[in-house]
C-alpha atoms as a PDB file:
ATOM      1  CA  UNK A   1      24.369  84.995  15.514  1.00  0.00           C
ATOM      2  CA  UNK A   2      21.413  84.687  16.998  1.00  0.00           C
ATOM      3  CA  UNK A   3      20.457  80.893  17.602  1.00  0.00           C
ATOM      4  CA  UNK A   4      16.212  80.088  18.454  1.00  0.00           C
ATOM      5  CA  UNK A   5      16.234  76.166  19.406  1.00  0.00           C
ATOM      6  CA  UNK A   6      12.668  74.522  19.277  1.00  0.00           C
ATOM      7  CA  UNK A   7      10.606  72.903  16.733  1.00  0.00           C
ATOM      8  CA  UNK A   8       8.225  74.977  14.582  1.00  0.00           C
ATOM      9  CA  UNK A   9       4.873  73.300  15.230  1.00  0.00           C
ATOM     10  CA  UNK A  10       5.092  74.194  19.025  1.00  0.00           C
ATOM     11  CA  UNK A  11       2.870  77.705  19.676  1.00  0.00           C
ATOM     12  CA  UNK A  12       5.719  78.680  22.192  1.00  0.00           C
ATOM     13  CA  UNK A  13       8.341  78.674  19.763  1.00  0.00           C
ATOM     14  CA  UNK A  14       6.455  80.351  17.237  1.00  0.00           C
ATOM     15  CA  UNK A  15       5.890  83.323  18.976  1.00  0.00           C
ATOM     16  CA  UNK A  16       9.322  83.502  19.170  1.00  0.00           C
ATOM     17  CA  UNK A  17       9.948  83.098  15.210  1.00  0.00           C
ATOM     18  CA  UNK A  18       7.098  85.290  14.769  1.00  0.00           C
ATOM     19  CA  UNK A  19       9.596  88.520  16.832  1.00  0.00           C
ATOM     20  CA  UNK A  20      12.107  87.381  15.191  1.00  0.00           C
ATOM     21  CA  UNK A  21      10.880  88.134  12.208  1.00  0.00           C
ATOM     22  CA  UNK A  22       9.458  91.148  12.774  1.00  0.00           C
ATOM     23  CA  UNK A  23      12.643  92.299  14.094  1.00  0.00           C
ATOM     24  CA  UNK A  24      14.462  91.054  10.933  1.00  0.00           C
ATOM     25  CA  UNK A  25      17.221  89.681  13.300  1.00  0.00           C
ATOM     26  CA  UNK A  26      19.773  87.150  11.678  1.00  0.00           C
ATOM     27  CA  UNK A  27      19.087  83.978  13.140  1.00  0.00           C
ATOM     28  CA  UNK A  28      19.823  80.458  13.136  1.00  0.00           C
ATOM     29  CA  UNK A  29      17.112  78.211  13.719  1.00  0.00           C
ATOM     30  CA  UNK A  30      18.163  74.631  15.465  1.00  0.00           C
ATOM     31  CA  UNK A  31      15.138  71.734  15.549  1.00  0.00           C
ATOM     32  CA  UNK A  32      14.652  70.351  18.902  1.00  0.00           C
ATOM     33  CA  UNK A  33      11.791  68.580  21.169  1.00  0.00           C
ATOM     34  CA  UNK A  34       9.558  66.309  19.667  1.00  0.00           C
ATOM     35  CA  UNK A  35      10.654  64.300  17.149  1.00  0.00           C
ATOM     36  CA  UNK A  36      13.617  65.967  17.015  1.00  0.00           C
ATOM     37  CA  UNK A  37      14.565  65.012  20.393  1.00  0.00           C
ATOM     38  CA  UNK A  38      17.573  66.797  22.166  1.00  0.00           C
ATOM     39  CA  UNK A  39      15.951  68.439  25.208  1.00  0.00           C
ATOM     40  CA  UNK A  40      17.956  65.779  27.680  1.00  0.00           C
ATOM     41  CA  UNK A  41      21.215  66.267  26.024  1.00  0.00           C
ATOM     42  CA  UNK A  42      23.711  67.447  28.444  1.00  0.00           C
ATOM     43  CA  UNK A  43      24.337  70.972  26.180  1.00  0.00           C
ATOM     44  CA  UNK A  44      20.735  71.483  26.078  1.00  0.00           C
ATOM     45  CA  UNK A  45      20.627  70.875  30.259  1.00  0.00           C
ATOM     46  CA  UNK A  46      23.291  73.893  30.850  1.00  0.00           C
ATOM     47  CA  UNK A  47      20.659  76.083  28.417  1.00  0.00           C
ATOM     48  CA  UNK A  48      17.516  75.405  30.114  1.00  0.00           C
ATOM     49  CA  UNK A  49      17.362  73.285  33.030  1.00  0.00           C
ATOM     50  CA  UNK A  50      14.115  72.558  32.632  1.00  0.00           C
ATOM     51  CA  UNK A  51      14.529  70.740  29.388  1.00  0.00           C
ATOM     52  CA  UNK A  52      12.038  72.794  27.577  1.00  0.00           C
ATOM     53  CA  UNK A  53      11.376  74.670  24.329  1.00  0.00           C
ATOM     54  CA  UNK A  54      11.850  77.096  23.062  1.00  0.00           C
ATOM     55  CA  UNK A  55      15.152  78.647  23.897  1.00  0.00           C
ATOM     56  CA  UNK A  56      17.853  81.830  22.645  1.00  0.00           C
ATOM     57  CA  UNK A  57      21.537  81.981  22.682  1.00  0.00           C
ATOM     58  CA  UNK A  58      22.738  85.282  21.945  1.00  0.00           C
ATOM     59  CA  UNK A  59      26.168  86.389  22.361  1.00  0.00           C
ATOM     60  CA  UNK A  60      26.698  83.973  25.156  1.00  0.00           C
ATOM     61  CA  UNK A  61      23.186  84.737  27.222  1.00  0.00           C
ATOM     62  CA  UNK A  62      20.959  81.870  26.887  1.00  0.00           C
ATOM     63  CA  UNK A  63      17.519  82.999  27.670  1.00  0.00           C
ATOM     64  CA  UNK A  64      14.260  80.265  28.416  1.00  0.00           C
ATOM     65  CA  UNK A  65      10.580  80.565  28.522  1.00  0.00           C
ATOM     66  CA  UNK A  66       8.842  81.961  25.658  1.00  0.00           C
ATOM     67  CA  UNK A  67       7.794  85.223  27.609  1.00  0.00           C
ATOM     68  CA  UNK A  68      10.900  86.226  28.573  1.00  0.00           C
ATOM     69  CA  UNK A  69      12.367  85.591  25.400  1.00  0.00           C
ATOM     70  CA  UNK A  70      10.081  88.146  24.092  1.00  0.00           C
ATOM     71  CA  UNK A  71      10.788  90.366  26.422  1.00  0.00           C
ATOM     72  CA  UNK A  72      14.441  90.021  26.195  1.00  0.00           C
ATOM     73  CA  UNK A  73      14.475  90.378  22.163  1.00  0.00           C
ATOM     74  CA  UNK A  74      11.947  93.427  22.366  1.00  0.00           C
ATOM     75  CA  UNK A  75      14.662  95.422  24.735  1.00  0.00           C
ATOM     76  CA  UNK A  76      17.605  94.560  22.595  1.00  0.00           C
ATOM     77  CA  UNK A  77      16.653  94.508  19.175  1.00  0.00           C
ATOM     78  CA  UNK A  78      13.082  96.616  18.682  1.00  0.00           C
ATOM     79  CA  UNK A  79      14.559  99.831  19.942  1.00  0.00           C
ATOM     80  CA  UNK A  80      11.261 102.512  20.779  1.00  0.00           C
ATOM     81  CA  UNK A  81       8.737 100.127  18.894  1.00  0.00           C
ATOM     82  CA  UNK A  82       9.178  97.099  20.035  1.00  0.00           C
ATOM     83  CA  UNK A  83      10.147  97.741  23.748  1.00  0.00           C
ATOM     84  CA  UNK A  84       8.508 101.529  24.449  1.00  0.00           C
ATOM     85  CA  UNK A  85       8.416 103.266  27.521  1.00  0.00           C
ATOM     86  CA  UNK A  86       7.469 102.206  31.027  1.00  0.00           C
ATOM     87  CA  UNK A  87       3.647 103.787  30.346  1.00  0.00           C
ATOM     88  CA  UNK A  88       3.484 102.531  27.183  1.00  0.00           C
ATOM     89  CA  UNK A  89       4.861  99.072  27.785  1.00  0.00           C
ATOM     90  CA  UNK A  90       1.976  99.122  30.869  1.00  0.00           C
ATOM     91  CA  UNK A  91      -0.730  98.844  27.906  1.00  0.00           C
ATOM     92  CA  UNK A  92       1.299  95.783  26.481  1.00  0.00           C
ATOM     93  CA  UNK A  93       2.353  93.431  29.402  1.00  0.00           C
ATOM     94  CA  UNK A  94      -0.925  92.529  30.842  1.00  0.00           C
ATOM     95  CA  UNK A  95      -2.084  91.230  27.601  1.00  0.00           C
ATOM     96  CA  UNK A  96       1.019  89.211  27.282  1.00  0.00           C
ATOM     97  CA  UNK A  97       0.334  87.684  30.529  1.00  0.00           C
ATOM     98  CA  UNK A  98      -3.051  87.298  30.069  1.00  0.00           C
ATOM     99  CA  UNK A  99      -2.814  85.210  26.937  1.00  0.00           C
ATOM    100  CA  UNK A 100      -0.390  82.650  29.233  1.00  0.00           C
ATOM    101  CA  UNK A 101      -2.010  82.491  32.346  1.00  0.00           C
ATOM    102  CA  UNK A 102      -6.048  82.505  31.208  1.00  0.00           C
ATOM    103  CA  UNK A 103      -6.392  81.827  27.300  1.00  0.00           C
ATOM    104  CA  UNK A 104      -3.616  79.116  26.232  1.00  0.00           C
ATOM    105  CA  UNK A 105      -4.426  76.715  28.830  1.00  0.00           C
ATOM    106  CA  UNK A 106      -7.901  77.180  27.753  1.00  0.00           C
ATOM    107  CA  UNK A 107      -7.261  76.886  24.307  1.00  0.00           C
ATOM    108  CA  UNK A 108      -3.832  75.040  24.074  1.00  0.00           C
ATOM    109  CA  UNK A 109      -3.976  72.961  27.279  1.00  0.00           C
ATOM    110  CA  UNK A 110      -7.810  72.445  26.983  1.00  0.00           C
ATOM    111  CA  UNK A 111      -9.336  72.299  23.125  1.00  0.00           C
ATOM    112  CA  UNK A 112      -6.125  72.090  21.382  1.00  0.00           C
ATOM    113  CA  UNK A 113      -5.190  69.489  23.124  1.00  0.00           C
ATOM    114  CA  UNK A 114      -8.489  68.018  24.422  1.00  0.00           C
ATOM    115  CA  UNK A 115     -10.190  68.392  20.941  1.00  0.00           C
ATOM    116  CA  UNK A 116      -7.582  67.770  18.289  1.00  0.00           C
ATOM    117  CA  UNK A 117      -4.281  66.355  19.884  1.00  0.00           C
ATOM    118  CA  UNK A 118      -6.406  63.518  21.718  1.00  0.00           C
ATOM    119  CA  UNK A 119      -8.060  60.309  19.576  1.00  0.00           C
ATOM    120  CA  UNK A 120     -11.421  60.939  18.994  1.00  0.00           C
ATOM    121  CA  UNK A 121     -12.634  57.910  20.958  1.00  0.00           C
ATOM    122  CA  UNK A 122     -10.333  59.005  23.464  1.00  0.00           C
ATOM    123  CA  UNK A 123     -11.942  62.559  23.874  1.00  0.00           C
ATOM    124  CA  UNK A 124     -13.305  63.796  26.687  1.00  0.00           C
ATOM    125  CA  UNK A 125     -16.314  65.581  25.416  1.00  0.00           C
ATOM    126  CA  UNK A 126     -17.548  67.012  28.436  1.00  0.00           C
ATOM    127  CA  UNK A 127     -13.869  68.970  28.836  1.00  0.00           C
ATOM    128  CA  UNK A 128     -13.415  70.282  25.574  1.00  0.00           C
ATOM    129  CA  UNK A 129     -17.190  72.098  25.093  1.00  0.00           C
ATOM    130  CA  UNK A 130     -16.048  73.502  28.950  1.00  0.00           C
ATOM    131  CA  UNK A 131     -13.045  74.469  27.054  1.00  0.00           C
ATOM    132  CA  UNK A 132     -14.658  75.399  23.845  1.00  0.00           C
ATOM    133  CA  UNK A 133     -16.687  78.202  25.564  1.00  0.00           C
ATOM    134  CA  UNK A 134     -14.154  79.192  27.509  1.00  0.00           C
ATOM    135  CA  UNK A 135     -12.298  80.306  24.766  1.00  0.00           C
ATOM    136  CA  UNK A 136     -15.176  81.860  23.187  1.00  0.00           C
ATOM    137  CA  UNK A 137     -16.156  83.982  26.366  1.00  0.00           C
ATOM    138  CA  UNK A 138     -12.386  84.748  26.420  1.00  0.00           C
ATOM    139  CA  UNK A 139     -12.359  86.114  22.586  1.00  0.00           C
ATOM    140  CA  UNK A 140     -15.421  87.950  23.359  1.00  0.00           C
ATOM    141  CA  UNK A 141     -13.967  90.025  25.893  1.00  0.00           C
ATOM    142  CA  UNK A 142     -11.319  90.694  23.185  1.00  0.00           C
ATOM    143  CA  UNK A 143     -14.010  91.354  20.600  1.00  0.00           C
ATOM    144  CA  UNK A 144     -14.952  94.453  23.112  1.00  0.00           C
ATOM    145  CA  UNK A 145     -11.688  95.520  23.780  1.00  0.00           C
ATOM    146  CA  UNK A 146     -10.922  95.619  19.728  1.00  0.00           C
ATOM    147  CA  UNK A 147     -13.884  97.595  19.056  1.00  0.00           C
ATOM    148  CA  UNK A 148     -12.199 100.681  19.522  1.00  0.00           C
ATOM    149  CA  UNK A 149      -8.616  99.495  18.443  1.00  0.00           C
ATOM    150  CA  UNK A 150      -6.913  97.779  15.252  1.00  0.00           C
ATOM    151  CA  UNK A 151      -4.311  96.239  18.132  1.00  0.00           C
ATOM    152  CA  UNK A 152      -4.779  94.951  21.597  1.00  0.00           C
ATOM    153  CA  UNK A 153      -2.434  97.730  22.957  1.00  0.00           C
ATOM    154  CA  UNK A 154      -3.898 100.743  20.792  1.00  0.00           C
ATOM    155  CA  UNK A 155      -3.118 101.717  16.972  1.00  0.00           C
ATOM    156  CA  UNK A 156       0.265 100.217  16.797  1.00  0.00           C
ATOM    157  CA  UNK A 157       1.085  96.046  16.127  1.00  0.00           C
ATOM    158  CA  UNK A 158       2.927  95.499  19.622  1.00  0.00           C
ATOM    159  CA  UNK A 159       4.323  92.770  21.971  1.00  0.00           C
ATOM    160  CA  UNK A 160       0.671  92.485  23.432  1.00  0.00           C
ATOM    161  CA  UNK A 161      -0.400  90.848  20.092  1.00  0.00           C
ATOM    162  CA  UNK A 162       1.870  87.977  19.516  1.00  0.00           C
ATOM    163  CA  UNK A 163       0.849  85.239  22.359  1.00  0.00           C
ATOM    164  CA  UNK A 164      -2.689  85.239  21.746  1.00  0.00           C
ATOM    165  CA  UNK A 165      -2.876  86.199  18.042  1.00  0.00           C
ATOM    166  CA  UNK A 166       0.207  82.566  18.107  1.00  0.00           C
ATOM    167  CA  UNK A 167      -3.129  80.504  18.024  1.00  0.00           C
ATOM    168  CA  UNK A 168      -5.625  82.126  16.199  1.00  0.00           C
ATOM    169  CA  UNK A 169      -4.437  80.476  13.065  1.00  0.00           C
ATOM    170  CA  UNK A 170      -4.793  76.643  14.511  1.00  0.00           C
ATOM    171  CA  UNK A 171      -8.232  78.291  16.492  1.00  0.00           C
ATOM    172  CA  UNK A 172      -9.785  79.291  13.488  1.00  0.00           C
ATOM    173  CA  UNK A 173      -8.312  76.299  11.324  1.00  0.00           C
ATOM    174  CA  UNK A 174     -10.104  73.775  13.725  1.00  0.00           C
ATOM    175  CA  UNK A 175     -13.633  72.478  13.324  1.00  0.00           C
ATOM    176  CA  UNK A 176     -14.824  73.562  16.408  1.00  0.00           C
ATOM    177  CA  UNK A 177     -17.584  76.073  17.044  1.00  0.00           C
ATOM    178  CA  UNK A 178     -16.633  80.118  16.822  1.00  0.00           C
ATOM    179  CA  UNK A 179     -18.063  82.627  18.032  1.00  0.00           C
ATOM    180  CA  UNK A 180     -19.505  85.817  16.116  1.00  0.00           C
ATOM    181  CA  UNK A 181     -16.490  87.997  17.383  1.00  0.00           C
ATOM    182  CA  UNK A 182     -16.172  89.773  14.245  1.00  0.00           C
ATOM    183  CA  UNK A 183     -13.191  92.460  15.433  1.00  0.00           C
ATOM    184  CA  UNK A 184     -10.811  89.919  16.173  1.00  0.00           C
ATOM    185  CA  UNK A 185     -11.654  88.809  12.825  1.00  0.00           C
ATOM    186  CA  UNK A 186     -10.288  91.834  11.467  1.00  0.00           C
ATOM    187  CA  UNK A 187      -7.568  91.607  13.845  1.00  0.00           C
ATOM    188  CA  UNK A 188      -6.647  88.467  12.692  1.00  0.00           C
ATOM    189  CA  UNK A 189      -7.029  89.488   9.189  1.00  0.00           C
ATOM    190  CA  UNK A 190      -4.368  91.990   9.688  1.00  0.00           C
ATOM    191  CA  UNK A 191      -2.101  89.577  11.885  1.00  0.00           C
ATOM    192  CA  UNK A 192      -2.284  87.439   8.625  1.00  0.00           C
ATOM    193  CA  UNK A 193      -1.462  89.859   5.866  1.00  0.00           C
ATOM    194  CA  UNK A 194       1.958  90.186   8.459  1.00  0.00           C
ATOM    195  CA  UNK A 195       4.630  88.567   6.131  1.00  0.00           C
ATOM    196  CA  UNK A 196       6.332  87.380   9.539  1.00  0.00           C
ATOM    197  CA  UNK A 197       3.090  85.785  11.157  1.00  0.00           C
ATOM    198  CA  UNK A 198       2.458  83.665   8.044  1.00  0.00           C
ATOM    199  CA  UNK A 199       5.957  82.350   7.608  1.00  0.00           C
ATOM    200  CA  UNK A 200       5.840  81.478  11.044  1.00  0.00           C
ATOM    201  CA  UNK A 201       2.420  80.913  12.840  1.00  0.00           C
ATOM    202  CA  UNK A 202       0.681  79.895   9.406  1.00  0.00           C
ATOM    203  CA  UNK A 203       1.853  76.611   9.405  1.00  0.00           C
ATOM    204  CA  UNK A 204       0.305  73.269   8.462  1.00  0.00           C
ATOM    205  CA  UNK A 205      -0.577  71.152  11.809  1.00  0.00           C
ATOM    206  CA  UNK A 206      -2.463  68.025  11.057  1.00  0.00           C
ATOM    207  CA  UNK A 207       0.433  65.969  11.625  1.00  0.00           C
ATOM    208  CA  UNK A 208      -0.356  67.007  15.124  1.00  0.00           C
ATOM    209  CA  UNK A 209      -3.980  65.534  15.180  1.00  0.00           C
ATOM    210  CA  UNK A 210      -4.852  62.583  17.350  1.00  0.00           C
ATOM    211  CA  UNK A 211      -1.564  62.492  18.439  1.00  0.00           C
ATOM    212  CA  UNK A 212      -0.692  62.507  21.973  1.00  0.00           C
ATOM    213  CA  UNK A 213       3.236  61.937  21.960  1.00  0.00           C
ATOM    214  CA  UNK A 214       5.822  61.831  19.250  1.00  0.00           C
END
């Protein structure tokens, strides 16, 4: 059986949850990092020695970084419609990559963190409107890209949705300023009504606010 270790509150490991889902894989789920601790255990170590969640055992592979996980579950378990052609998969990637390299550190590195994880009088106020409009310039590009599009990869939910629509729900669940980017609205509206997106992403986090470490 499938085995996903990680805690649910993280965004990386919730991507993760969210595929499996989708893929209706048998899975057991195994709390670790945070509060739940674990990530220096020796057994952990020989998983990922980087100490980091989330990670996969399957049949014997152990498989780290959120990303790749994806990647590695799409190819084995989604067949055609999770892990399409060369072309196709072309259309998908970049977004992938895009969302990890240019909008989470905005948004989870920057506001997430910045804004909601950090004490207010320990803010830096100056950083998180830098990364408040960062994120907003970022989700208008999207906005543009959606206009002719129910998905970010064409008419079909894909790979390229799940790292940036991950943190939509604690985006749009934070009192922050949004912009008027009303197609990833709808976007987002039809990420939600996704049984698998709101068993997974559509979590409670305000344990997580104002609080730096664990």
């Amino acid at each position: 059986m499938l085995k996903v270790w990680g805690r649910r509150n993280s965004f990386n490991v919730q991507k993760v949850l969210w595929l499996v889902g989708e893929l209706g894989i048998e899975h057991e789920h195994v709390p670790a990092g945070g509060p739940f601790g674990r990530l220096d255990e020796p057994g952990f170590r020989a998983l990922n020695p980087v100490g980091k969640i989330p990670v996969i055992e399957d049949d014997g592979t152990a498989v780290w970084e959120s990303h790749a996980i994806l990647r590695y579950l799409a190819e084995r378990y989604g067949g055609e419609r999770f892990w399409p052609s060369l072309p196709v998969r072309a259309r998908i990637e970049p977004w992938m990559d895009w969302s990890q390299s240019t909008f989470q550190p905005d948004f989870g590195g920057g506001l997430f963190w910045g804004f909601f994880r950090t004490p207010e009088p320990e803010r830096d106020w100056p950083a998180i409107h830098r990364a408040e409009a960062a994120c907003a310039d970022h989700l208008q590009l999207v906005d543009k890209v959606l206009a002719d599009r129910p998905f970010l990869a064409g008419a079909e939910f894909s790979l390229a949705d799940i790292p940036l629509g991950s943190c939509l729900f604690r985006y749009f669940g934070m009192e922050i300023a949004h912009p008027y980017v009303p197609n990833v609205t709808a976007w987002y509206e039809r990420l939600c009504a996704r049984e698998a997106y709101r068993l997974n992403v559509m979590l409670p986090f305000d344990d997580l606010r104002g609080r730096l470490a664990f």
